[in-house]
PDB file of N, CA and C in Angstrom:
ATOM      1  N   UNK A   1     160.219 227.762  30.639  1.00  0.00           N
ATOM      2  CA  UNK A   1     160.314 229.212  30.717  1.00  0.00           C
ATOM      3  C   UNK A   1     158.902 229.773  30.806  1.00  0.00           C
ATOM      4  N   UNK A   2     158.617 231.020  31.693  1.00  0.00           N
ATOM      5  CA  UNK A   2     157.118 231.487  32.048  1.00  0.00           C
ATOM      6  C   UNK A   2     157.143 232.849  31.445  1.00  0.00           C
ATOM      7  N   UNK A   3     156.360 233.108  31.442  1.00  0.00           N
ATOM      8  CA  UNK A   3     156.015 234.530  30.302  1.00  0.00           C
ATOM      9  C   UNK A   3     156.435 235.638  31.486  1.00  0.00           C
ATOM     10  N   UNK A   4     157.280 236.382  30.661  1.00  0.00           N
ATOM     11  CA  UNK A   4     158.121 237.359  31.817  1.00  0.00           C
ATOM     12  C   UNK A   4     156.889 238.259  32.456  1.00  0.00           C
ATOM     13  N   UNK A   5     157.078 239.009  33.668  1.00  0.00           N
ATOM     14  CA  UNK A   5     155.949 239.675  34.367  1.00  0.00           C
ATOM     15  C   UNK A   5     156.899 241.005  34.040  1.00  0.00           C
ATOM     16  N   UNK A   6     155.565 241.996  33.605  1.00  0.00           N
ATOM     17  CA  UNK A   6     155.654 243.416  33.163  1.00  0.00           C
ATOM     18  C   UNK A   6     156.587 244.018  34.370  1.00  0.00           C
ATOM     19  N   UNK A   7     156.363 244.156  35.796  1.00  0.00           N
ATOM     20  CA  UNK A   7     156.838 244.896  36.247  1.00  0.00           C
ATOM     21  C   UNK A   7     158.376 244.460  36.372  1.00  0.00           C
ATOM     22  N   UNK A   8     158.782 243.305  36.223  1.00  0.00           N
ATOM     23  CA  UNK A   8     160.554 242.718  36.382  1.00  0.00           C
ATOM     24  C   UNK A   8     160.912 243.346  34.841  1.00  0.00           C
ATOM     25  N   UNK A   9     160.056 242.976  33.767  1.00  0.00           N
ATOM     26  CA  UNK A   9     160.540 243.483  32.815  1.00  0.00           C
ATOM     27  C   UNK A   9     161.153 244.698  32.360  1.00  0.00           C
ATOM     28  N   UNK A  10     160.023 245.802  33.149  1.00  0.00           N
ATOM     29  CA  UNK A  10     160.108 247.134  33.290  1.00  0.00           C
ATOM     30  C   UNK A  10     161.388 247.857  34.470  1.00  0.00           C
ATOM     31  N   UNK A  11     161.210 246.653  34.937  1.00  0.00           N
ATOM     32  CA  UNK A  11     162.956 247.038  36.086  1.00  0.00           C
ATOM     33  C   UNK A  11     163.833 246.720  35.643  1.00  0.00           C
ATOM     34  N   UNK A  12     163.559 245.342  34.642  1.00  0.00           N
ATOM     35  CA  UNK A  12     165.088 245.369  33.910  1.00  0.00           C
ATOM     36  C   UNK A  12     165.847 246.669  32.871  1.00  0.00           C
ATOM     37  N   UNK A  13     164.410 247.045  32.508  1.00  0.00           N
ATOM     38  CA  UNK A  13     164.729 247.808  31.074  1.00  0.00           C
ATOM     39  C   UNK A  13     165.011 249.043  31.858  1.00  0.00           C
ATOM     40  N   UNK A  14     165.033 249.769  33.101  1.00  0.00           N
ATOM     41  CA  UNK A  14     165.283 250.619  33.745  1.00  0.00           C
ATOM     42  C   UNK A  14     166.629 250.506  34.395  1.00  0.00           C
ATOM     43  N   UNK A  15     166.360 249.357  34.612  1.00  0.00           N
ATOM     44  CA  UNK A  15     168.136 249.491  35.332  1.00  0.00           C
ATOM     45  C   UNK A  15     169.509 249.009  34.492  1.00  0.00           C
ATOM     46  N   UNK A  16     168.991 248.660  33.660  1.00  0.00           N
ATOM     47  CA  UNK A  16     170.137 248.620  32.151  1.00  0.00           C
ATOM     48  C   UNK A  16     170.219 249.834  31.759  1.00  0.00           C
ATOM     49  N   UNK A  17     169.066 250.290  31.666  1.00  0.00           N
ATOM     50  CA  UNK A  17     169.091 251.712  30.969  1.00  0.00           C
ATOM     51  C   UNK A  17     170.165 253.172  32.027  1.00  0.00           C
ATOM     52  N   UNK A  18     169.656 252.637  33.187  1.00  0.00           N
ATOM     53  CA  UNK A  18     170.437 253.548  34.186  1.00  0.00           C
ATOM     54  C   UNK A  18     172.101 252.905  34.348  1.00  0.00           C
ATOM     55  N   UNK A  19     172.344 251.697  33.876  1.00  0.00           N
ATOM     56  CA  UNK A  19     173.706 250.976  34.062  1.00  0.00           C
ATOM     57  C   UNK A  19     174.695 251.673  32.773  1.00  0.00           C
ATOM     58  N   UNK A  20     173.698 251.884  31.703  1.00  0.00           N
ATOM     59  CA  UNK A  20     174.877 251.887  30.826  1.00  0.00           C
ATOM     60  C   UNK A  20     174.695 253.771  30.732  1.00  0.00           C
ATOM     61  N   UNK A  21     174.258 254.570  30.883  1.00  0.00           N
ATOM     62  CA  UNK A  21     174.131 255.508  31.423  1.00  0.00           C
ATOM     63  C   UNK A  21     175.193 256.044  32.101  1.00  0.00           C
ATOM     64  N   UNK A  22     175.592 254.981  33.209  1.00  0.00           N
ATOM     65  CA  UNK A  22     176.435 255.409  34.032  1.00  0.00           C
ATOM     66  C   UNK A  22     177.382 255.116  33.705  1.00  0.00           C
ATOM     67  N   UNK A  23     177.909 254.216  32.926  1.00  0.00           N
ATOM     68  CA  UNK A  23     179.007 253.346  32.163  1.00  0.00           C
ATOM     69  C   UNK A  23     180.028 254.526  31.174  1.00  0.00           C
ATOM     70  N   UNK A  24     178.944 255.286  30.663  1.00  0.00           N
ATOM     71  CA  UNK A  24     179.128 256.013  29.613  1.00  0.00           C
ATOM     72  C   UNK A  24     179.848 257.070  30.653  1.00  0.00           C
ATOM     73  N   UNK A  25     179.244 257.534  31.769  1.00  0.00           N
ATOM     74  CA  UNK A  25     179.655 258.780  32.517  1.00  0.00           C
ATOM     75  C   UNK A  25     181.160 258.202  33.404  1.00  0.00           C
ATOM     76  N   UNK A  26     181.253 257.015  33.408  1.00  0.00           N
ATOM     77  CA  UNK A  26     182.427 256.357  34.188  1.00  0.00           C
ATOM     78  C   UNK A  26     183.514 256.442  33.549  1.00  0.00           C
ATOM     79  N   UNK A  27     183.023 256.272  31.933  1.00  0.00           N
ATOM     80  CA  UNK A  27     184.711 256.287  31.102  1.00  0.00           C
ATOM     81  C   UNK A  27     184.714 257.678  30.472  1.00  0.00           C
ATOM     82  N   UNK A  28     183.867 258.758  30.843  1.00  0.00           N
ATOM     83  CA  UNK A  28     183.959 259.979  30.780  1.00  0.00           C
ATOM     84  C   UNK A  28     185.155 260.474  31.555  1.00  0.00           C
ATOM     85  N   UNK A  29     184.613 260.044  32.714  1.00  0.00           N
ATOM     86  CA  UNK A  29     185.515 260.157  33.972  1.00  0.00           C
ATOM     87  C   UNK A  29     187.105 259.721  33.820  1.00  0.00           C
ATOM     88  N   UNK A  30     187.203 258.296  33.394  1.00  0.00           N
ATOM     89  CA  UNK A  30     188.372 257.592  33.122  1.00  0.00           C
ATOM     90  C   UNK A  30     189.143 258.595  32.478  1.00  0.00           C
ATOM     91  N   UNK A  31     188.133 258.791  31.381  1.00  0.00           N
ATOM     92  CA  UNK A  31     188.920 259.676  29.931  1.00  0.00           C
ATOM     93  C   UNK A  31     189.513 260.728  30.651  1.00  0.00           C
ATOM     94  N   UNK A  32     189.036 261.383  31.643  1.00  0.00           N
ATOM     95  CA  UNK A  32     189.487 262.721  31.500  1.00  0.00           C
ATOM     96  C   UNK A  32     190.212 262.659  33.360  1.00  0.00           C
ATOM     97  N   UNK A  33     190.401 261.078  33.399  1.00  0.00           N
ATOM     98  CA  UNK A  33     191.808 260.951  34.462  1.00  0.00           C
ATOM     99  C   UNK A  33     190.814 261.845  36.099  1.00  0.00           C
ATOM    100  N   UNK A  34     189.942 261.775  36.149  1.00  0.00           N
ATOM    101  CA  UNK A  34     189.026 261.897  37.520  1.00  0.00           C
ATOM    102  C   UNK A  34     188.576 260.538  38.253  1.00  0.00           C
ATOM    103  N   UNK A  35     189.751 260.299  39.102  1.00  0.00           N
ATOM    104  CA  UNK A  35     190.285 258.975  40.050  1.00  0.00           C
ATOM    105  C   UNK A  35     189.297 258.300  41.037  1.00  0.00           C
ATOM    106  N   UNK A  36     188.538 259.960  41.510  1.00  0.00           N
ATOM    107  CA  UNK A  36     187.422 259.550  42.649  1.00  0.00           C
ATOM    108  C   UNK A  36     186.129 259.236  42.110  1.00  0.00           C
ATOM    109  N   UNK A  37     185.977 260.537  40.964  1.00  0.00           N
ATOM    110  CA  UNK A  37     184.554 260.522  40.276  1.00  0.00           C
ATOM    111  C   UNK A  37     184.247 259.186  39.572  1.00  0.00           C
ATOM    112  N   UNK A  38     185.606 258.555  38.885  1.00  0.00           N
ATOM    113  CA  UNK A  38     185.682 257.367  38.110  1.00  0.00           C
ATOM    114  C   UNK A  38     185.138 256.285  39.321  1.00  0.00           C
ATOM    115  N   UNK A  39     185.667 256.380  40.290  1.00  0.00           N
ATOM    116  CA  UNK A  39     185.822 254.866  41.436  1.00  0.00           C
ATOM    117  C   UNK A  39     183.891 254.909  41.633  1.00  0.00           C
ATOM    118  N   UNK A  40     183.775 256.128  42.065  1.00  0.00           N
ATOM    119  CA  UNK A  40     182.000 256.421  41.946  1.00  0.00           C
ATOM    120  C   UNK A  40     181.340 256.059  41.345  1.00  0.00           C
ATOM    121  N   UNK A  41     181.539 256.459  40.131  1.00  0.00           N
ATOM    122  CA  UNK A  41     180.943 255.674  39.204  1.00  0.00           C
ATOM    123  C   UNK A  41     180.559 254.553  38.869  1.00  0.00           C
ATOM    124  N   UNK A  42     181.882 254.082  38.920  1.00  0.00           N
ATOM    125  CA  UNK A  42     182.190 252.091  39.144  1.00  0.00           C
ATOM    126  C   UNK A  42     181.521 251.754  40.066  1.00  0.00           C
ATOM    127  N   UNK A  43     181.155 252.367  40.928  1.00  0.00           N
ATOM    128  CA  UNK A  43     180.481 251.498  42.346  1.00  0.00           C
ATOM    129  C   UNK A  43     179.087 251.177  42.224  1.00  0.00           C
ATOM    130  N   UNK A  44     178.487 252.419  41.874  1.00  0.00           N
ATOM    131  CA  UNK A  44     176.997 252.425  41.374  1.00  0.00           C
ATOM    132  C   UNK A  44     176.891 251.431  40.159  1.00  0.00           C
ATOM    133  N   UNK A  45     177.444 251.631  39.280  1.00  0.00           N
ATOM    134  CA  UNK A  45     177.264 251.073  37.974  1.00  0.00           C
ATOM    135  C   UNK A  45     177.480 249.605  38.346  1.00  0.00           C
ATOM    136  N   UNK A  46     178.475 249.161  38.857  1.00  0.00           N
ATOM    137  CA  UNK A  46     178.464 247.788  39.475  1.00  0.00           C
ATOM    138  C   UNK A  46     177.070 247.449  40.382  1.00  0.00           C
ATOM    139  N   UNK A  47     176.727 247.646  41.457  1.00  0.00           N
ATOM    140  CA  UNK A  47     175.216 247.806  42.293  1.00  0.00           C
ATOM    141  C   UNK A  47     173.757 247.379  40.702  1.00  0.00           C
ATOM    142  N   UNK A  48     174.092 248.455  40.419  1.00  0.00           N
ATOM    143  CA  UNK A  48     172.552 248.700  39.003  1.00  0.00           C
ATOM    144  C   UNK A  48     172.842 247.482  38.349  1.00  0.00           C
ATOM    145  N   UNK A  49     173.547 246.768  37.574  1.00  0.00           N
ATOM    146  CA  UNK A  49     174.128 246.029  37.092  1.00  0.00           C
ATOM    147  C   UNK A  49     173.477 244.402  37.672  1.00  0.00           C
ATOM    148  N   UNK A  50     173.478 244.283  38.902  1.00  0.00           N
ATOM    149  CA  UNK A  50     173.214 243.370  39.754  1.00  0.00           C
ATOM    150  C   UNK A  50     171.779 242.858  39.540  1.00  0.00           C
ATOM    151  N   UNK A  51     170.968 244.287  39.742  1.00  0.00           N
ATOM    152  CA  UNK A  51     169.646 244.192  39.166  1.00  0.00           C
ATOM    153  C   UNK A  51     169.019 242.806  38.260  1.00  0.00           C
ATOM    154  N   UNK A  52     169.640 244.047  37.047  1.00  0.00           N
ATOM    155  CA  UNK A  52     169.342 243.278  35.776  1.00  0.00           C
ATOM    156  C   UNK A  52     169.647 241.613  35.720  1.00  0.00           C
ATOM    157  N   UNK A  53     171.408 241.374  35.960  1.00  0.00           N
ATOM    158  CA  UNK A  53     171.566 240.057  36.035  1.00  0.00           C
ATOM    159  C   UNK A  53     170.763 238.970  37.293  1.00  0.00           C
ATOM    160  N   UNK A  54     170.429 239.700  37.791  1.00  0.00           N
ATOM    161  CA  UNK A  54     169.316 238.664  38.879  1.00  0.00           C
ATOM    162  C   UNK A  54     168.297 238.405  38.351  1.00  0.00           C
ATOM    163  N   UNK A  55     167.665 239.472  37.805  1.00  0.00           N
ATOM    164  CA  UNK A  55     166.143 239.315  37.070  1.00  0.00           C
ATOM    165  C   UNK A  55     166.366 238.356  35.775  1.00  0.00           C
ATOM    166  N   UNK A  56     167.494 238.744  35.203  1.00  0.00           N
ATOM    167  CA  UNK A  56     167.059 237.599  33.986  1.00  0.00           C
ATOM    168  C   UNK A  56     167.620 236.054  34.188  1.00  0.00           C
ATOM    169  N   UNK A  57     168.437 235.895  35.303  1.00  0.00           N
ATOM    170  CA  UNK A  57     169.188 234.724  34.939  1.00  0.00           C
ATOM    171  C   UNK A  57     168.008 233.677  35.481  1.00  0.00           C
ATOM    172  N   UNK A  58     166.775 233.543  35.952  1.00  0.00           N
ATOM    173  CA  UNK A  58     165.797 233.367  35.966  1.00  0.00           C
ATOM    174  C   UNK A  58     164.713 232.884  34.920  1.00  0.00           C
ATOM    175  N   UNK A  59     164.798 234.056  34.285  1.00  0.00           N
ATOM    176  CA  UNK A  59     164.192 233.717  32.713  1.00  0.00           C
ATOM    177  C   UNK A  59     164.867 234.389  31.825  1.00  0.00           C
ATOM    178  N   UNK A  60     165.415 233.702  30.666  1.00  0.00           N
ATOM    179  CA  UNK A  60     166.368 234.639  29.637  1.00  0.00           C
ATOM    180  C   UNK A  60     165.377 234.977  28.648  1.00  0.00           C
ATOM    181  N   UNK A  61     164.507 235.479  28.913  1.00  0.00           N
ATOM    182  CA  UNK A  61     163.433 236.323  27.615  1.00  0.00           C
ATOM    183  C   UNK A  61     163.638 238.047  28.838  1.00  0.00           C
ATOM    184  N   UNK A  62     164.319 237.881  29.673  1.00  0.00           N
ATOM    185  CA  UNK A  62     164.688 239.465  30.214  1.00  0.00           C
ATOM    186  C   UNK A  62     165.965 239.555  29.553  1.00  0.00           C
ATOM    187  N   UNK A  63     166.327 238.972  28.960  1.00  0.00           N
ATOM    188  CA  UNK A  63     167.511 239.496  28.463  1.00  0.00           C
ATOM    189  C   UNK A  63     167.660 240.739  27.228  1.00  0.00           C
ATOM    190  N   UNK A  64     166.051 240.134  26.528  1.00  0.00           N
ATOM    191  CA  UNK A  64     165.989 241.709  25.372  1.00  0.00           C
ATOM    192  C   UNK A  64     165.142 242.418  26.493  1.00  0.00           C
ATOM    193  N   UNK A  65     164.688 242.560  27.225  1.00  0.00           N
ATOM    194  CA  UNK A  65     164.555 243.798  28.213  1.00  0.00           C
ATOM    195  C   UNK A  65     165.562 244.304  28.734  1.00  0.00           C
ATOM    196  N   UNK A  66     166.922 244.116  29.066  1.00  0.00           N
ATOM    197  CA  UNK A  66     168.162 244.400  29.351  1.00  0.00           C
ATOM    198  C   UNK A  66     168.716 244.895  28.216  1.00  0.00           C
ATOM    199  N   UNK A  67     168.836 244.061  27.068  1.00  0.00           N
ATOM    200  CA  UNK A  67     169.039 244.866  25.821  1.00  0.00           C
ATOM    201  C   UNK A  67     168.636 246.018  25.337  1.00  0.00           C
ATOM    202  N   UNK A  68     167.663 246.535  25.324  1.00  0.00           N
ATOM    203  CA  UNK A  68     166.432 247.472  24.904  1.00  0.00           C
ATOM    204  C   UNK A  68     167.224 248.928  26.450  1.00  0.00           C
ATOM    205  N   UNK A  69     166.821 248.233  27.817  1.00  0.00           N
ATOM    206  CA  UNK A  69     167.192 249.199  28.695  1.00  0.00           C
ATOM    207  C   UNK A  69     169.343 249.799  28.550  1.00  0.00           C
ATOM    208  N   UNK A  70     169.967 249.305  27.871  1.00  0.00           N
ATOM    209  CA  UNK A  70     171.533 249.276  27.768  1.00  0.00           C
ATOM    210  C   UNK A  70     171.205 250.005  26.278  1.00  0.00           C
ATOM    211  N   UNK A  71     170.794 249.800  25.515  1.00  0.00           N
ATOM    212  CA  UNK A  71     170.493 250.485  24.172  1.00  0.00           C
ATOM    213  C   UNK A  71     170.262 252.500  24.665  1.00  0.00           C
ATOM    214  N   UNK A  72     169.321 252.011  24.894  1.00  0.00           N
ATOM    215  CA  UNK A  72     168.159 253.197  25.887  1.00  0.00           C
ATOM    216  C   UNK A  72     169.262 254.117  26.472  1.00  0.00           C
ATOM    217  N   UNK A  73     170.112 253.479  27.542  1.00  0.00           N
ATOM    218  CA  UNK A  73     171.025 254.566  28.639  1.00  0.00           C
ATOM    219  C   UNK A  73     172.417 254.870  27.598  1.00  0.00           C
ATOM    220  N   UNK A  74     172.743 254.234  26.981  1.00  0.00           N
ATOM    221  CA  UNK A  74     173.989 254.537  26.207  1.00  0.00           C
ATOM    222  C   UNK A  74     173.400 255.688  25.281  1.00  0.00           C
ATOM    223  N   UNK A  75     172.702 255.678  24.812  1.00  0.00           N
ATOM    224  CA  UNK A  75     172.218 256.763  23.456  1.00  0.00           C
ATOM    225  C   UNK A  75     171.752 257.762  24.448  1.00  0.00           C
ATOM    226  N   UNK A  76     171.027 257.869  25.257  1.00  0.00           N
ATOM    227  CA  UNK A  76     170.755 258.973  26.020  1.00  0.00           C
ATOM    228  C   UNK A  76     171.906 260.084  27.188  1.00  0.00           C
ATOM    229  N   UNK A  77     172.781 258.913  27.215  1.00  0.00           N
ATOM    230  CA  UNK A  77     174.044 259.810  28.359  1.00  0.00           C
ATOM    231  C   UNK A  77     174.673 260.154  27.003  1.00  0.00           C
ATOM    232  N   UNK A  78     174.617 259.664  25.859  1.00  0.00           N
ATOM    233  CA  UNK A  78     176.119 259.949  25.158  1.00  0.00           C
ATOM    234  C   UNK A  78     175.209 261.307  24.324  1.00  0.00           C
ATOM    235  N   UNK A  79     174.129 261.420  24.065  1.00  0.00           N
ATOM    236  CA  UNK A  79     173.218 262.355  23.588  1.00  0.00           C
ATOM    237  C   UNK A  79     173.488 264.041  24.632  1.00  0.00           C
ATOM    238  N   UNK A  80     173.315 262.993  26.228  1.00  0.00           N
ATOM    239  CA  UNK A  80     173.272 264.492  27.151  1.00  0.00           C
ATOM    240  C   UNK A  80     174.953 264.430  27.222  1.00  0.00           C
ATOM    241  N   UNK A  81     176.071 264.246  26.615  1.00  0.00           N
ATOM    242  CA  UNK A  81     176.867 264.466  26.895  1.00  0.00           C
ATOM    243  C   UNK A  81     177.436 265.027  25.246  1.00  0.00           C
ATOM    244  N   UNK A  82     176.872 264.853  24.425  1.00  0.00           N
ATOM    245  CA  UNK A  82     176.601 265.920  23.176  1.00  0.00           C
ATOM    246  C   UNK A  82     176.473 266.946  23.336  1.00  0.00           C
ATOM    247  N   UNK A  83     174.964 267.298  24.294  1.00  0.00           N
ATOM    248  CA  UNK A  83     174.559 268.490  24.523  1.00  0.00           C
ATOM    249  C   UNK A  83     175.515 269.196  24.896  1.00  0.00           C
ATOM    250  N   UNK A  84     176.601 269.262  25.576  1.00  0.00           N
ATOM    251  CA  UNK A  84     176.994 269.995  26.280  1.00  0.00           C
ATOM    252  C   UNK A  84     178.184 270.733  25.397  1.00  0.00           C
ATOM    253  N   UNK A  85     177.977 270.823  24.120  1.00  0.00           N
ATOM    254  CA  UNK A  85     179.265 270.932  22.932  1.00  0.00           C
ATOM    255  C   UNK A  85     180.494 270.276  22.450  1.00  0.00           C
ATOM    256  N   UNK A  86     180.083 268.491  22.831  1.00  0.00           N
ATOM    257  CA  UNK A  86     181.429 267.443  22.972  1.00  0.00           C
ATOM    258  C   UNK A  86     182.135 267.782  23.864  1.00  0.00           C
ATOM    259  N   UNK A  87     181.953 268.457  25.124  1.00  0.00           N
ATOM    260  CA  UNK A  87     182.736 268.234  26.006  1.00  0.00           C
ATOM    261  C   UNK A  87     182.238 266.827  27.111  1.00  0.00           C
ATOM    262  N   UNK A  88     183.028 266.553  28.172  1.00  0.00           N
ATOM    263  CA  UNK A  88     182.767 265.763  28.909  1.00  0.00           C
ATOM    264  C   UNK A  88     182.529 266.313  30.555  1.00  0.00           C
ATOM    265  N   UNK A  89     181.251 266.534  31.520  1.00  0.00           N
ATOM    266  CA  UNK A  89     181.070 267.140  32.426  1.00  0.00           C
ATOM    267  C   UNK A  89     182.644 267.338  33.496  1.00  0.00           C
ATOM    268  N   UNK A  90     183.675 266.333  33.232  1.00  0.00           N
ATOM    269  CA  UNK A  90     184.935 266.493  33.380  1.00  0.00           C
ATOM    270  C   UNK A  90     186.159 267.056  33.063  1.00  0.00           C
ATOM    271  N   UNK A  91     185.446 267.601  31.480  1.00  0.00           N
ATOM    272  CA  UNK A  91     186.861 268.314  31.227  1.00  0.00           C
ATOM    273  C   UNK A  91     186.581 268.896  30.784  1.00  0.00           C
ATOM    274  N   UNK A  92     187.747 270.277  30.675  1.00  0.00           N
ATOM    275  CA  UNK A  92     187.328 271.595  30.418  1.00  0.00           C
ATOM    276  C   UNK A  92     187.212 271.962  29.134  1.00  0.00           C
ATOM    277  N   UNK A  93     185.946 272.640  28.716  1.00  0.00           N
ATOM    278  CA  UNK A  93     186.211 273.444  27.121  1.00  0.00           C
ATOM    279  C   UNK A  93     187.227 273.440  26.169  1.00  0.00           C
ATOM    280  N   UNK A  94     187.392 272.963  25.494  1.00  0.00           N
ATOM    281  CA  UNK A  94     188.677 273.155  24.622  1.00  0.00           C
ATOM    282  C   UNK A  94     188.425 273.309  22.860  1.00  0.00           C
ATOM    283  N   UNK A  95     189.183 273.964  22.149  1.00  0.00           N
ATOM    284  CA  UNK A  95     189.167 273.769  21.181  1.00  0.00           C
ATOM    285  C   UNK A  95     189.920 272.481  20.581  1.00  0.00           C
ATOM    286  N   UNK A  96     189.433 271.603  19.952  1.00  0.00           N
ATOM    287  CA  UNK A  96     190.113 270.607  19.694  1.00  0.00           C
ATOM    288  C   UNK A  96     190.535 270.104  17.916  1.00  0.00           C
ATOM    289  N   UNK A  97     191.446 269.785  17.799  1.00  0.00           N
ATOM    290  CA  UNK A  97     191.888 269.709  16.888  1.00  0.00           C
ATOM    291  C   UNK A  97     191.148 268.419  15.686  1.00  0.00           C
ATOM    292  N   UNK A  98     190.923 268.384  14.332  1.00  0.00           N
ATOM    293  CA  UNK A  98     190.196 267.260  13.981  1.00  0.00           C
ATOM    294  C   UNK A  98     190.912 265.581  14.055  1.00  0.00           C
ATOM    295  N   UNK A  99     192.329 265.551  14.806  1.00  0.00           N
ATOM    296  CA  UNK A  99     192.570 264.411  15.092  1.00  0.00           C
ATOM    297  C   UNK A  99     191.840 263.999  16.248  1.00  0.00           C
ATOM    298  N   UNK A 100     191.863 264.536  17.285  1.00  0.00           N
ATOM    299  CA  UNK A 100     191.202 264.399  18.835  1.00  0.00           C
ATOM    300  C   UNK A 100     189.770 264.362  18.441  1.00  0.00           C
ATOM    301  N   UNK A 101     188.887 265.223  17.864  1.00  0.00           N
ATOM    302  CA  UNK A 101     187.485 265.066  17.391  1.00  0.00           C
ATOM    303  C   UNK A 101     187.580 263.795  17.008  1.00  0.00           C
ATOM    304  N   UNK A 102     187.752 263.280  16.017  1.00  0.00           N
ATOM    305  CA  UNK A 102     187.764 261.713  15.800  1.00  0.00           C
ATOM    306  C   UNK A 102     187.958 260.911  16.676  1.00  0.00           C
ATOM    307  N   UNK A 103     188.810 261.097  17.457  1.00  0.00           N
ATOM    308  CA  UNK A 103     189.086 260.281  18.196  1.00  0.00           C
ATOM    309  C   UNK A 103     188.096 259.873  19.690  1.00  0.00           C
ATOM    310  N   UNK A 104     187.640 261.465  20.013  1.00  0.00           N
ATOM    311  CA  UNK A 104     186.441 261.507  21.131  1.00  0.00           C
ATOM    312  C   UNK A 104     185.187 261.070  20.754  1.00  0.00           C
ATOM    313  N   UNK A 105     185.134 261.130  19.172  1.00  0.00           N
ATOM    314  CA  UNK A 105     183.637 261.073  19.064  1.00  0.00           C
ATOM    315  C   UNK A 105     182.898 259.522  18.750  1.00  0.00           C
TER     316      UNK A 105
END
């Protein structure tokens, strides 16, 4: 095994980070039953995905750079999808009851 090179490293941790990102926005989608936006999603997120597993299966010390970048995009989409008052860019405003809160959050 060779000492990973900064810039593969830095693409891994970017495109994990953008994979699970999108992962998060895909079962947004799922959740809230959007058929096309969901398939979209899946497509990209599948593509980004590719990335990462090429770069590390090479050397598995990219694998905590993949870790670190999937850490990274999950806390940040599910953060900008906080922002928006627990709704999901898919579904509409609602007041929700504290069974469903539990259950979304």
């Amino acid at each position: 095994m060779h000492s990973p090179d900064p810039l593969v490293a830095t693409g891994v941790t970017i495109s994990t980070a953008l994979t699970d990102a999108v992962y998060v926005l895909f079962s947004s989608a799922v959740a809230a039953r959007r058929r096309f936006i969901a398939a979209n999603w899946s497509s990209l997120w599948y593509m980004l995905s590719a990335f990462a597993v090429i770069s590390y299966t090479g050397n598995s010390l990219y694998v905590v750079f993949a870790a670190l970048g999937s850490w990274l995009g999950a806390f940040g989409a599910v953060t900008w999808l906080n922002r928006k008052g627990g709704t999901t860019p898919y579904e509409s405003p609602r007041k929700r009851g504290s069974a469903d809160r539990h259950f979304l959050d």
